[in-house]
PDB file of N, CA and C in Angstrom:
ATOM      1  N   UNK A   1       9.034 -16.298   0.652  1.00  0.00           N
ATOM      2  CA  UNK A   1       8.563 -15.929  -0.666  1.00  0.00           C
ATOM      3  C   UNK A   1       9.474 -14.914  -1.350  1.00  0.00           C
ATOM      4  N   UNK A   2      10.165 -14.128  -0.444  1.00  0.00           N
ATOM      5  CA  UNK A   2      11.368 -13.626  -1.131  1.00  0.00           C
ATOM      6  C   UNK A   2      12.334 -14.243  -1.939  1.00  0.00           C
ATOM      7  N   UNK A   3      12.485 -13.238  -3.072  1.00  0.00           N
ATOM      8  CA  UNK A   3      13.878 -13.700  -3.647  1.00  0.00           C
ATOM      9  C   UNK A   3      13.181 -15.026  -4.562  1.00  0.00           C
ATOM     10  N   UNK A   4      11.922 -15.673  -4.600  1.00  0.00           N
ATOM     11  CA  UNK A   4      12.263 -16.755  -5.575  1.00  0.00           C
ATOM     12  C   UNK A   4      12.391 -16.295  -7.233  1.00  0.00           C
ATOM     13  N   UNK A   5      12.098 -15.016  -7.396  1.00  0.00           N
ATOM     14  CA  UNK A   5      12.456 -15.107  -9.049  1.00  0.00           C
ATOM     15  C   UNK A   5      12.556 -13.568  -9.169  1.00  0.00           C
ATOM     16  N   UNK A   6      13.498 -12.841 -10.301  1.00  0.00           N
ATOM     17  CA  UNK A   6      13.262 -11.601 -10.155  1.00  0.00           C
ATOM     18  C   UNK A   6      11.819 -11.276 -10.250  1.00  0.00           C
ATOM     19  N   UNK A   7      11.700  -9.624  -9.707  1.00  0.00           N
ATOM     20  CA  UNK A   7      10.461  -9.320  -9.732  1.00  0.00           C
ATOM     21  C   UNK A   7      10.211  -8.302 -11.790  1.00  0.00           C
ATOM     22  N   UNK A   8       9.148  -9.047 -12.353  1.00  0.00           N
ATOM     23  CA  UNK A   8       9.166  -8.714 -13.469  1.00  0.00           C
ATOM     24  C   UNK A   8       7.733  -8.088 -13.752  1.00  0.00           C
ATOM     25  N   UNK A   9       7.347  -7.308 -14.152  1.00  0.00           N
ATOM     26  CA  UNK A   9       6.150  -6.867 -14.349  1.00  0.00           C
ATOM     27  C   UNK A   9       5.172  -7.997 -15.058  1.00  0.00           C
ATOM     28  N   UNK A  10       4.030  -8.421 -14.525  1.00  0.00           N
ATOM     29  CA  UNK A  10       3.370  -9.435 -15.034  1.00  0.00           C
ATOM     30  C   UNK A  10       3.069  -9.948 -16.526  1.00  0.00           C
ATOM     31  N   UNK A  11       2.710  -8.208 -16.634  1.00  0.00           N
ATOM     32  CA  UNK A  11       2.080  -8.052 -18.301  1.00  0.00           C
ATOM     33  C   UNK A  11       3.701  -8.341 -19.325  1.00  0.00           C
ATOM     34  N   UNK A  12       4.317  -8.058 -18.632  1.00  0.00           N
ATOM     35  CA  UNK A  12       5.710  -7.835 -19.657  1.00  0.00           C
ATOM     36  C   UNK A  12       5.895  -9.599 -19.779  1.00  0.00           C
ATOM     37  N   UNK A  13       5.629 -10.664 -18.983  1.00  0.00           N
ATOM     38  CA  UNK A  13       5.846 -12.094 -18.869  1.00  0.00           C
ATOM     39  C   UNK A  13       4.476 -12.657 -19.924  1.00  0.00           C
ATOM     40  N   UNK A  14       3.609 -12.333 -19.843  1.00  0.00           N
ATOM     41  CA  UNK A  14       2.707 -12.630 -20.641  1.00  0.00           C
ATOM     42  C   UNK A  14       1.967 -13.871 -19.730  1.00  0.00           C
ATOM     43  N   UNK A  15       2.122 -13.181 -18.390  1.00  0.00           N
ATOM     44  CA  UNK A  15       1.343 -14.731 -17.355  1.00  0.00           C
ATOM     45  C   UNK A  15      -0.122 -14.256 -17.041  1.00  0.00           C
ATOM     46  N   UNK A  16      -0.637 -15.429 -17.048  1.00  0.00           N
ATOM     47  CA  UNK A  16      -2.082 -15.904 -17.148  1.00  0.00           C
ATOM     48  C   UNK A  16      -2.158 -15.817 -15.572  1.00  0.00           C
ATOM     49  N   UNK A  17      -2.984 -15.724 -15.148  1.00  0.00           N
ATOM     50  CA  UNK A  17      -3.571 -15.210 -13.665  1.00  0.00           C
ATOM     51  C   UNK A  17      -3.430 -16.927 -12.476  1.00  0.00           C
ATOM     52  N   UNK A  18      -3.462 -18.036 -13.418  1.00  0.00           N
ATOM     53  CA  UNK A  18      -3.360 -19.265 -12.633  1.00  0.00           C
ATOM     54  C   UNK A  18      -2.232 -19.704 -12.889  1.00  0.00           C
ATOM     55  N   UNK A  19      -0.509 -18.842 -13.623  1.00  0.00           N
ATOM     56  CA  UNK A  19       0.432 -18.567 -13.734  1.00  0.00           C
ATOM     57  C   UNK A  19       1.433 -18.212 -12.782  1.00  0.00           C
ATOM     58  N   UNK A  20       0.522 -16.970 -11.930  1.00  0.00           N
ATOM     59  CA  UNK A  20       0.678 -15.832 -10.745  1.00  0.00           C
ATOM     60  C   UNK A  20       1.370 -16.965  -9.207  1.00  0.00           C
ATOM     61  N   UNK A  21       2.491 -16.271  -8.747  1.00  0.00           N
ATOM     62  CA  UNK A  21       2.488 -16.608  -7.367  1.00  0.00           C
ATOM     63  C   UNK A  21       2.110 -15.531  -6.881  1.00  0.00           C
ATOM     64  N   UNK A  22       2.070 -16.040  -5.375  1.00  0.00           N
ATOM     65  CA  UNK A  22       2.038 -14.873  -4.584  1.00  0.00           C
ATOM     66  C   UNK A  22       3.211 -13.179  -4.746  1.00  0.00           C
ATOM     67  N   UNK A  23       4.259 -14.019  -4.688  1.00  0.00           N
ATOM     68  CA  UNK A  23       5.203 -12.615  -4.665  1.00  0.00           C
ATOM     69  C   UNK A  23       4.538 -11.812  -6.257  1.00  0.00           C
ATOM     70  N   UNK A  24       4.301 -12.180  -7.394  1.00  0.00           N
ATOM     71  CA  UNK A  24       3.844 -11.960  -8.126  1.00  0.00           C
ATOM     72  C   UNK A  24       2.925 -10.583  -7.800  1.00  0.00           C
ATOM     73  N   UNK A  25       2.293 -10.994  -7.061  1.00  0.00           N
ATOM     74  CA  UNK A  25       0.918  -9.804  -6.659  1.00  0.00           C
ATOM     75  C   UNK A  25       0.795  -9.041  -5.333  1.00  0.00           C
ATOM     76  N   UNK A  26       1.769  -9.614  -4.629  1.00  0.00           N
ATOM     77  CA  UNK A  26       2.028  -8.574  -3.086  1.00  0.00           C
ATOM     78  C   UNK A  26       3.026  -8.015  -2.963  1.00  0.00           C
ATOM     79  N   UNK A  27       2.108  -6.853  -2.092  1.00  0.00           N
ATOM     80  CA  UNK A  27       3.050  -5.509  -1.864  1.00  0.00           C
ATOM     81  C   UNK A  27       3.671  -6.069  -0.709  1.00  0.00           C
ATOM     82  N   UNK A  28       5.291  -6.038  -0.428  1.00  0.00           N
ATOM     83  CA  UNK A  28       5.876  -6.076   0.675  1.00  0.00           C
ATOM     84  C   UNK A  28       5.864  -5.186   1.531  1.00  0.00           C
ATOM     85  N   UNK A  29       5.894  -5.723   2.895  1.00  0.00           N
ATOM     86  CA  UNK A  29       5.855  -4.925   4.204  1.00  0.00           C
ATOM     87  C   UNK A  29       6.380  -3.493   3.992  1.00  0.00           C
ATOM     88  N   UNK A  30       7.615  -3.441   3.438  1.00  0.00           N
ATOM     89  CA  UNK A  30       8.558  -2.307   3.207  1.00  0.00           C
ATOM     90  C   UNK A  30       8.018  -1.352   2.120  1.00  0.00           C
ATOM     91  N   UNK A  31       7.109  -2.066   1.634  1.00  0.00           N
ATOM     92  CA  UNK A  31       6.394  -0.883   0.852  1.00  0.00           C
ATOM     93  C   UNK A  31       5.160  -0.246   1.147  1.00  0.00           C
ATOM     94  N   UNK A  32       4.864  -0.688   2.213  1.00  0.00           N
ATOM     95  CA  UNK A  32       3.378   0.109   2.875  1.00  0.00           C
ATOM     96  C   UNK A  32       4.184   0.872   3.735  1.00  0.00           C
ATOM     97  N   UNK A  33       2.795   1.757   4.014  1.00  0.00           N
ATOM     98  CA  UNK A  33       2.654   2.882   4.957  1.00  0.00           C
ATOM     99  C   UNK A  33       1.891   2.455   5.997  1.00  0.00           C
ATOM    100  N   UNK A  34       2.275   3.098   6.990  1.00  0.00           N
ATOM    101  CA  UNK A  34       1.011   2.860   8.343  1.00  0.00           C
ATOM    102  C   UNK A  34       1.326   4.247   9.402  1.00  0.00           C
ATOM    103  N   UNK A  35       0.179   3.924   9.959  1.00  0.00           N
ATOM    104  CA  UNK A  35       0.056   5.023  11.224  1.00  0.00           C
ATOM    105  C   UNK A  35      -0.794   4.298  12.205  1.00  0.00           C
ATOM    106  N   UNK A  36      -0.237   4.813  13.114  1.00  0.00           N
ATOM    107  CA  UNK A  36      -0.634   4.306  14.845  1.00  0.00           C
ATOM    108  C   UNK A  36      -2.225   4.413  15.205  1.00  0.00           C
ATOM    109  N   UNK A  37      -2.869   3.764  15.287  1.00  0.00           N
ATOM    110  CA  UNK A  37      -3.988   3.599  16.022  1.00  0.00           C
ATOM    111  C   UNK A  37      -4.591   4.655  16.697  1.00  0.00           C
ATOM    112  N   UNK A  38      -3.446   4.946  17.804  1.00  0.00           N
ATOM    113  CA  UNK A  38      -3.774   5.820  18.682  1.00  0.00           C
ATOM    114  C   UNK A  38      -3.667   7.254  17.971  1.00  0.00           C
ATOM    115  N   UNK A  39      -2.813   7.533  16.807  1.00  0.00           N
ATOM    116  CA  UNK A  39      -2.862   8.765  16.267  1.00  0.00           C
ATOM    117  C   UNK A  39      -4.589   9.003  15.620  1.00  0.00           C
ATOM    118  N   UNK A  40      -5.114   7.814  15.459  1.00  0.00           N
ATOM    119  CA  UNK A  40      -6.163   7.856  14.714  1.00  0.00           C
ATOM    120  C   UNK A  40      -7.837   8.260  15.458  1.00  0.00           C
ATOM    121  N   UNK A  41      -7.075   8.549  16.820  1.00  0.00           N
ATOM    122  CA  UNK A  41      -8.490   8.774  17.852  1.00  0.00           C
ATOM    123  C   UNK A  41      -9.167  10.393  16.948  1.00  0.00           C
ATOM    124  N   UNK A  42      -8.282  11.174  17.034  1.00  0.00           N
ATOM    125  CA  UNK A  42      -9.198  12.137  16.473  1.00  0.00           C
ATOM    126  C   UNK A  42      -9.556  12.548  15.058  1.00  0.00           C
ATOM    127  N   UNK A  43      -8.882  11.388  14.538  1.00  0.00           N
ATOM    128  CA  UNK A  43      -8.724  11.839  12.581  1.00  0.00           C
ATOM    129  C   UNK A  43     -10.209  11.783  12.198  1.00  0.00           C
ATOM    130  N   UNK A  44     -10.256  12.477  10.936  1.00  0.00           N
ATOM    131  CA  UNK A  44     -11.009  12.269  10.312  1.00  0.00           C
ATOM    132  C   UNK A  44     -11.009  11.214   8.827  1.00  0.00           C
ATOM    133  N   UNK A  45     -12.271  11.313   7.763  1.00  0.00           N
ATOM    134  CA  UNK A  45     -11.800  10.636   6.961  1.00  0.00           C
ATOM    135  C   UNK A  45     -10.760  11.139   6.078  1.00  0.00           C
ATOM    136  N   UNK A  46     -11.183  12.947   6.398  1.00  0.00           N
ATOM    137  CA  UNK A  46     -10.357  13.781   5.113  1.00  0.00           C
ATOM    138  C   UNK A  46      -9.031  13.422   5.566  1.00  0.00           C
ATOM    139  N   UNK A  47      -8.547  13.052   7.070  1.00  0.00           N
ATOM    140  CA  UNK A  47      -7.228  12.788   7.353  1.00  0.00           C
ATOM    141  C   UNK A  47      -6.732  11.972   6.521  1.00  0.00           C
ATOM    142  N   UNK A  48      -7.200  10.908   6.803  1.00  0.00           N
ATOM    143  CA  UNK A  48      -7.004   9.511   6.074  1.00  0.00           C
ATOM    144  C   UNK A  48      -6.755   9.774   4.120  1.00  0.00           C
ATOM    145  N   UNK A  49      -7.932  10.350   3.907  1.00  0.00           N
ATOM    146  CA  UNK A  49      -7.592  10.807   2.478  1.00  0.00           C
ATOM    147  C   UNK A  49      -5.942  11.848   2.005  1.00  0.00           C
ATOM    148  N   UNK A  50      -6.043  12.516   2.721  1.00  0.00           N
ATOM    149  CA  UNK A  50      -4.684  13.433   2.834  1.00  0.00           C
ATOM    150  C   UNK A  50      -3.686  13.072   2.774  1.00  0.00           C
ATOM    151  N   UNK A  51      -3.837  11.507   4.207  1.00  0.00           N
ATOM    152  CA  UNK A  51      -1.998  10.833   4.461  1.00  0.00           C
ATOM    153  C   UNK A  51      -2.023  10.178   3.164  1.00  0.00           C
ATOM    154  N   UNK A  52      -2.770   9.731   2.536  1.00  0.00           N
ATOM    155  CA  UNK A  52      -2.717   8.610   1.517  1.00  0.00           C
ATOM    156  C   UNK A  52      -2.356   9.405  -0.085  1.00  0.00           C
ATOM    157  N   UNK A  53      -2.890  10.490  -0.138  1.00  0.00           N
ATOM    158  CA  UNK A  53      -2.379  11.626  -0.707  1.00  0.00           C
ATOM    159  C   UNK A  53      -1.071  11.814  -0.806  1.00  0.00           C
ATOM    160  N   UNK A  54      -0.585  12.154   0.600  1.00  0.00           N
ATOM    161  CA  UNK A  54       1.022  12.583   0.405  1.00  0.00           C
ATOM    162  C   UNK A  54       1.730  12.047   0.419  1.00  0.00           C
ATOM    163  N   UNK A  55       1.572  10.483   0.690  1.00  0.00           N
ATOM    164  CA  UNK A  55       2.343   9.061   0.284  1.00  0.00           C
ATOM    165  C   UNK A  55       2.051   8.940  -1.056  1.00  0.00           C
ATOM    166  N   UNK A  56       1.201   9.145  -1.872  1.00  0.00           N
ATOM    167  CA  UNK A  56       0.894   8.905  -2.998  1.00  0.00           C
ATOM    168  C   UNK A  56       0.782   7.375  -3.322  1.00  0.00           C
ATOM    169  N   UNK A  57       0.068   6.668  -2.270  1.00  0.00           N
ATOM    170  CA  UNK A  57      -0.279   4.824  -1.994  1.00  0.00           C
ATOM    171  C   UNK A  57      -2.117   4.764  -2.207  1.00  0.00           C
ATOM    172  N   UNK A  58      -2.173   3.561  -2.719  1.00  0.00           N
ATOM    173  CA  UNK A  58      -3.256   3.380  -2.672  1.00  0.00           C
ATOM    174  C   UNK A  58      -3.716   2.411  -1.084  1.00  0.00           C
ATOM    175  N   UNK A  59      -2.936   2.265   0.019  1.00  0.00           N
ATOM    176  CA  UNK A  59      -3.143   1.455   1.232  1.00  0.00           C
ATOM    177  C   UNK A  59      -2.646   2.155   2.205  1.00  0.00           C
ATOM    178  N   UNK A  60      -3.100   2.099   3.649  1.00  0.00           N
ATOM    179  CA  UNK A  60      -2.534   3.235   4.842  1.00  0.00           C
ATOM    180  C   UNK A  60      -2.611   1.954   5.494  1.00  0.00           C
ATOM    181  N   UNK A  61      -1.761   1.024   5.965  1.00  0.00           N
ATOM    182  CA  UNK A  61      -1.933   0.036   7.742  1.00  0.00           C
ATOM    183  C   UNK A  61      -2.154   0.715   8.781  1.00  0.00           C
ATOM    184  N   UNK A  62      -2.834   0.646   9.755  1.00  0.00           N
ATOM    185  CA  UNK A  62      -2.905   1.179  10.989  1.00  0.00           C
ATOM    186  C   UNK A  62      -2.578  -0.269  11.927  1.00  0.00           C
ATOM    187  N   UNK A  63      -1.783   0.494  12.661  1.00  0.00           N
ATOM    188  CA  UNK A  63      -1.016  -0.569  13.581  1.00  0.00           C
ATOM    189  C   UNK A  63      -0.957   0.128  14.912  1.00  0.00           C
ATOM    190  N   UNK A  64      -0.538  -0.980  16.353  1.00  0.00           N
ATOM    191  CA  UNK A  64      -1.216  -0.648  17.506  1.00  0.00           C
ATOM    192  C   UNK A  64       0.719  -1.031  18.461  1.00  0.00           C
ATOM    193  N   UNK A  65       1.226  -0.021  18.859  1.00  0.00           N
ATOM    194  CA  UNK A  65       2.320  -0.964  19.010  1.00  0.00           C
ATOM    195  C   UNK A  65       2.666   0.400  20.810  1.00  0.00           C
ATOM    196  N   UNK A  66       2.071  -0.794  21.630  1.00  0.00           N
ATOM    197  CA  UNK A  66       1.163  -0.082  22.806  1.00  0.00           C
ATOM    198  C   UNK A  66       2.791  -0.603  23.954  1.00  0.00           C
ATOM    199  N   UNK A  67       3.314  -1.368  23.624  1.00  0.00           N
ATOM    200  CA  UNK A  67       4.653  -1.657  24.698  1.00  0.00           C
ATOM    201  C   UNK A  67       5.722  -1.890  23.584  1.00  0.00           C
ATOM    202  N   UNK A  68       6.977  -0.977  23.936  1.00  0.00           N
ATOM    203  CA  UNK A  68       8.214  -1.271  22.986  1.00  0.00           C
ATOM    204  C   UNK A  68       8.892  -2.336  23.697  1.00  0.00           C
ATOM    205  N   UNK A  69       8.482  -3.617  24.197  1.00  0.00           N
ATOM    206  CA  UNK A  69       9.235  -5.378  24.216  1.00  0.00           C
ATOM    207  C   UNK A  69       8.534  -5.612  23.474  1.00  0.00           C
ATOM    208  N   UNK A  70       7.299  -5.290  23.121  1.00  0.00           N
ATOM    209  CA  UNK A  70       6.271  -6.790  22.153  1.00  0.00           C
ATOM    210  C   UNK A  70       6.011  -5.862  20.800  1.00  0.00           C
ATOM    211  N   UNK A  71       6.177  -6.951  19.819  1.00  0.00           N
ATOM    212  CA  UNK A  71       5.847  -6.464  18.451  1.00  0.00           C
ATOM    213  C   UNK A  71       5.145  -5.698  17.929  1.00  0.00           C
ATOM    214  N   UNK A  72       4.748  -4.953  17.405  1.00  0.00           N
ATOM    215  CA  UNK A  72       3.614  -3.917  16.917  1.00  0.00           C
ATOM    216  C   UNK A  72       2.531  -5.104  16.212  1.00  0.00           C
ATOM    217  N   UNK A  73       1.386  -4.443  16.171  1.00  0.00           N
ATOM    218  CA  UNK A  73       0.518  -5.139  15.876  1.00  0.00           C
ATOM    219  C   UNK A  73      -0.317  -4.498  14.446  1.00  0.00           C
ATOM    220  N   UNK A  74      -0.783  -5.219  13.613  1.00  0.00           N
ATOM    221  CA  UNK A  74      -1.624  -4.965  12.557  1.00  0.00           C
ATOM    222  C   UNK A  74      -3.016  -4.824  13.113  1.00  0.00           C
ATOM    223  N   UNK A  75      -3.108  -3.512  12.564  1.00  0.00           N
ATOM    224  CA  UNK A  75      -5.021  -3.345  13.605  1.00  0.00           C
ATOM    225  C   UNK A  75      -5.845  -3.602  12.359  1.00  0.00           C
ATOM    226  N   UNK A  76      -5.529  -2.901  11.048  1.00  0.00           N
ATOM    227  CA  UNK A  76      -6.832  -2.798   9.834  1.00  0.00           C
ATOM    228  C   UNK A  76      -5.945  -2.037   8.724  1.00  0.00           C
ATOM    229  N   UNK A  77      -6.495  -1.344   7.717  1.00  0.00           N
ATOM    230  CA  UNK A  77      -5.812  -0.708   6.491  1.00  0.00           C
ATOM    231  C   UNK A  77      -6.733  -0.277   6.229  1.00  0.00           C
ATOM    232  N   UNK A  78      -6.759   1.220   5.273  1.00  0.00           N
ATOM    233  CA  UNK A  78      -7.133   1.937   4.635  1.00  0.00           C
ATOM    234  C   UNK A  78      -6.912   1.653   3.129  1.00  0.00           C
ATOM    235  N   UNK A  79      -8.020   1.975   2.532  1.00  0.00           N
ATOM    236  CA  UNK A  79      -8.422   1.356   0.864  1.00  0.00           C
ATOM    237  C   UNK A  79      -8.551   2.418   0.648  1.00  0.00           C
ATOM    238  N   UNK A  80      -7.318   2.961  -0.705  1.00  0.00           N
ATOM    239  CA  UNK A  80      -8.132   4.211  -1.267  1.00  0.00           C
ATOM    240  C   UNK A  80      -9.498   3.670  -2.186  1.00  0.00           C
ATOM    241  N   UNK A  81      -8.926   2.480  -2.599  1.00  0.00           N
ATOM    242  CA  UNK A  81     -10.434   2.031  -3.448  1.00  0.00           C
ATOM    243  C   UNK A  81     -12.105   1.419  -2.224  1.00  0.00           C
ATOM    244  N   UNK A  82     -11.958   1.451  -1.097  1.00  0.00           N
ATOM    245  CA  UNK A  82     -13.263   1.318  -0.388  1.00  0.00           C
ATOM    246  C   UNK A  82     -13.687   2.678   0.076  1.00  0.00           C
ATOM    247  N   UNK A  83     -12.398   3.433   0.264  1.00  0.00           N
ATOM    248  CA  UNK A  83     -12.990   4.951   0.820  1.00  0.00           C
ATOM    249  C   UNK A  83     -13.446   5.493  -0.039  1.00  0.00           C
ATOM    250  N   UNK A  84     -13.307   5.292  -1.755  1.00  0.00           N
ATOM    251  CA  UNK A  84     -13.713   5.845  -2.461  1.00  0.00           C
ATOM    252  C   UNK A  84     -15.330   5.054  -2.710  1.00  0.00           C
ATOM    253  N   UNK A  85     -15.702   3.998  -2.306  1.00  0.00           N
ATOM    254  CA  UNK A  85     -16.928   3.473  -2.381  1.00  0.00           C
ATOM    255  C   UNK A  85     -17.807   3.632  -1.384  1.00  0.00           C
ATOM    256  N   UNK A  86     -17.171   3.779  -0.376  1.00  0.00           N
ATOM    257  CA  UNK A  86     -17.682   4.720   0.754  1.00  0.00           C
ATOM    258  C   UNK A  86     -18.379   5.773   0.623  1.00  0.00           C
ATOM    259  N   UNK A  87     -17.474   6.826   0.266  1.00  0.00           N
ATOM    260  CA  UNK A  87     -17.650   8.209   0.069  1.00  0.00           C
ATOM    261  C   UNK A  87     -18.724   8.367  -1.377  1.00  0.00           C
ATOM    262  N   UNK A  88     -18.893   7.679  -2.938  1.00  0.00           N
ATOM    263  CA  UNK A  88     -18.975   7.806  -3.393  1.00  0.00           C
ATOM    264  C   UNK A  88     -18.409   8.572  -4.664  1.00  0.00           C
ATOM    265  N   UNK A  89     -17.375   8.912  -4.256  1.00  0.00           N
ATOM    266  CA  UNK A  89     -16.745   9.370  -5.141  1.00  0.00           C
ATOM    267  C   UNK A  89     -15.529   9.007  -5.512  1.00  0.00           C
ATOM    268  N   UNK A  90     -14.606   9.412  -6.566  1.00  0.00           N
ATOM    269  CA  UNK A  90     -13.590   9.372  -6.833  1.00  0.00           C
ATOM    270  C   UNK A  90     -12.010   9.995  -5.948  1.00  0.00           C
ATOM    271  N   UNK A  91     -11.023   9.731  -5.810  1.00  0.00           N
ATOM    272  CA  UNK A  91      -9.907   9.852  -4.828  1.00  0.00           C
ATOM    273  C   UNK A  91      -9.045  10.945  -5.824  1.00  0.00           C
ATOM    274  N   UNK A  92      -8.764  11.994  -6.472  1.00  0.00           N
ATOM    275  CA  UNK A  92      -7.400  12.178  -7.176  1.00  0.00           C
ATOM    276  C   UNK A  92      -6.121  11.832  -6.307  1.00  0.00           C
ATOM    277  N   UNK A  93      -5.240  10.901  -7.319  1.00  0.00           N
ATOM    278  CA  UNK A  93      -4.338  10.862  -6.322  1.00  0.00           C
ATOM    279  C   UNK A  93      -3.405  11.068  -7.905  1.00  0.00           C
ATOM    280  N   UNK A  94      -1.907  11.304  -7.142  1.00  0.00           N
ATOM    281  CA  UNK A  94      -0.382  11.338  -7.948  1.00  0.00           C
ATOM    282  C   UNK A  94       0.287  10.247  -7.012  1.00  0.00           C
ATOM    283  N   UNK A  95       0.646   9.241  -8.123  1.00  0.00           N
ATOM    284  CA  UNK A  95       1.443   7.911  -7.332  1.00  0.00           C
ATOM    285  C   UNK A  95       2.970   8.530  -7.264  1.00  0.00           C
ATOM    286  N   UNK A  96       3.286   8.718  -6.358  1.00  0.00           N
ATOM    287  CA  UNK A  96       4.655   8.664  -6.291  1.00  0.00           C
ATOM    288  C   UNK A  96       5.840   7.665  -6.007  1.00  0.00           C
ATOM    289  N   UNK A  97       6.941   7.907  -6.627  1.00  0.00           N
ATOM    290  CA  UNK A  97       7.624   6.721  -6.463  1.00  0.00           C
ATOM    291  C   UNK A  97       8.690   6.684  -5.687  1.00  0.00           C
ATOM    292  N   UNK A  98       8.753   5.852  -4.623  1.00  0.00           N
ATOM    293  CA  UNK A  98       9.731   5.789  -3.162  1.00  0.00           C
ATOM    294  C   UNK A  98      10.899   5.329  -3.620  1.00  0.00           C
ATOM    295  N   UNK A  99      11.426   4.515  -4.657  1.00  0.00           N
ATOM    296  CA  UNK A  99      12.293   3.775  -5.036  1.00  0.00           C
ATOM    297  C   UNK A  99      12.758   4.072  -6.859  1.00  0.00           C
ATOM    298  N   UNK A 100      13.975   3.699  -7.032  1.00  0.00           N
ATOM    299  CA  UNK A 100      14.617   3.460  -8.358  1.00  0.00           C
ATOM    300  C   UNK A 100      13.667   2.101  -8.883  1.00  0.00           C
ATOM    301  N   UNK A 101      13.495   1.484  -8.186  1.00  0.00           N
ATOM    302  CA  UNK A 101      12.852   0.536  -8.642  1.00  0.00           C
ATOM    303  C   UNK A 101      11.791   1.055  -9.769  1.00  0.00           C
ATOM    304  N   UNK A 102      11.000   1.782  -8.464  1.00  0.00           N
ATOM    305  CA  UNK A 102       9.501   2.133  -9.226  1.00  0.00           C
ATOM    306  C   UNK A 102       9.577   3.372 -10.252  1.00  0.00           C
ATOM    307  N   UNK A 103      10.757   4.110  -9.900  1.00  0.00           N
ATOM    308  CA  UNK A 103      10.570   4.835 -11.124  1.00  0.00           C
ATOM    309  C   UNK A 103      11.327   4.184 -12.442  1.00  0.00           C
ATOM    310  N   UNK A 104      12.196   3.250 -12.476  1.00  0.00           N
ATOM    311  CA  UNK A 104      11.905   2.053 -13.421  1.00  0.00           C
ATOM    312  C   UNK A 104      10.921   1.708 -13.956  1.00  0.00           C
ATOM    313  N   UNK A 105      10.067   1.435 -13.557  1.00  0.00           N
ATOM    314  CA  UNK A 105       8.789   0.429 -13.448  1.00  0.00           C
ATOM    315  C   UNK A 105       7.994   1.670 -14.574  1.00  0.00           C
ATOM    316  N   UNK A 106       7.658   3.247 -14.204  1.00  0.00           N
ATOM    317  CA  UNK A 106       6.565   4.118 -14.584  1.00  0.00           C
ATOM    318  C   UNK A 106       7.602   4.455 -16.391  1.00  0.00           C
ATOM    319  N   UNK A 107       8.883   4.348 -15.924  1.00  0.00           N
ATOM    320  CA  UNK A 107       9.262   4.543 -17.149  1.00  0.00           C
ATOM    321  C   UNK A 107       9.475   3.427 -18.629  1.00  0.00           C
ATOM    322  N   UNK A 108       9.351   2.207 -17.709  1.00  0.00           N
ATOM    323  CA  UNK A 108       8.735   1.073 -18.742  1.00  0.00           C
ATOM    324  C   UNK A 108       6.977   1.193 -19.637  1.00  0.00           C
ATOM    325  N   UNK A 109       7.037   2.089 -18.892  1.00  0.00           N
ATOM    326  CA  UNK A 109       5.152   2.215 -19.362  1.00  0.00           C
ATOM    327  C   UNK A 109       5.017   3.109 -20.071  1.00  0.00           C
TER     328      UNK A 109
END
């Protein structure tokens, strides 16, 4: 799914939602965050709120990668939007941007 078309901001194309591919609407691997499973035995939620904080992401992967021969594994993800339905409340967050790309992207807006 890489590479089939540049990546263009949707709204700027004027595409209709049955328009959309996939690359269209997913975040690549290289752009998430994750933390280890096992770091997660004693966290709390405020942890979880914090890392997601100082990444400035709205997603945390937690992954399980228990022998270095075999692949790491995808265990679950963190939603800033379910923790916030969870919790009932609202998340403040500041998106920050990891890439030229994305600060491209905030300065098109």
């Amino acid at each position: 799914l890489r590479g089939e078309k540049p990546m263009r901001l949707v709204n700027q194309r004027g595409a209709h939602y049955d328009e959309l591919t996939v690359s269209d609407v997913m975040t690549e691997l290289s752009q998430l965050y994750a933390v280890d499973l096992a770091a997660l035995r004693s966290a709390t939620v405020g942890n979880v709120v914090e890392t997601l904080r100082k990444y400035g992401r709205q997603h945390l992967l937690v992954v399980q990668h228990d022998d270095p021969d075999s692949p790491m594994s995808i265990r679950g993800v963190f939603s800033q939007t379910q923790v916030e339905r969870q919790l009932g409340t609202p998340i403040d967050m500041i998106e920050i941007a990891m890439s030229f790309a994305e600060i491209g992207q905030a300065i098109a807006h």
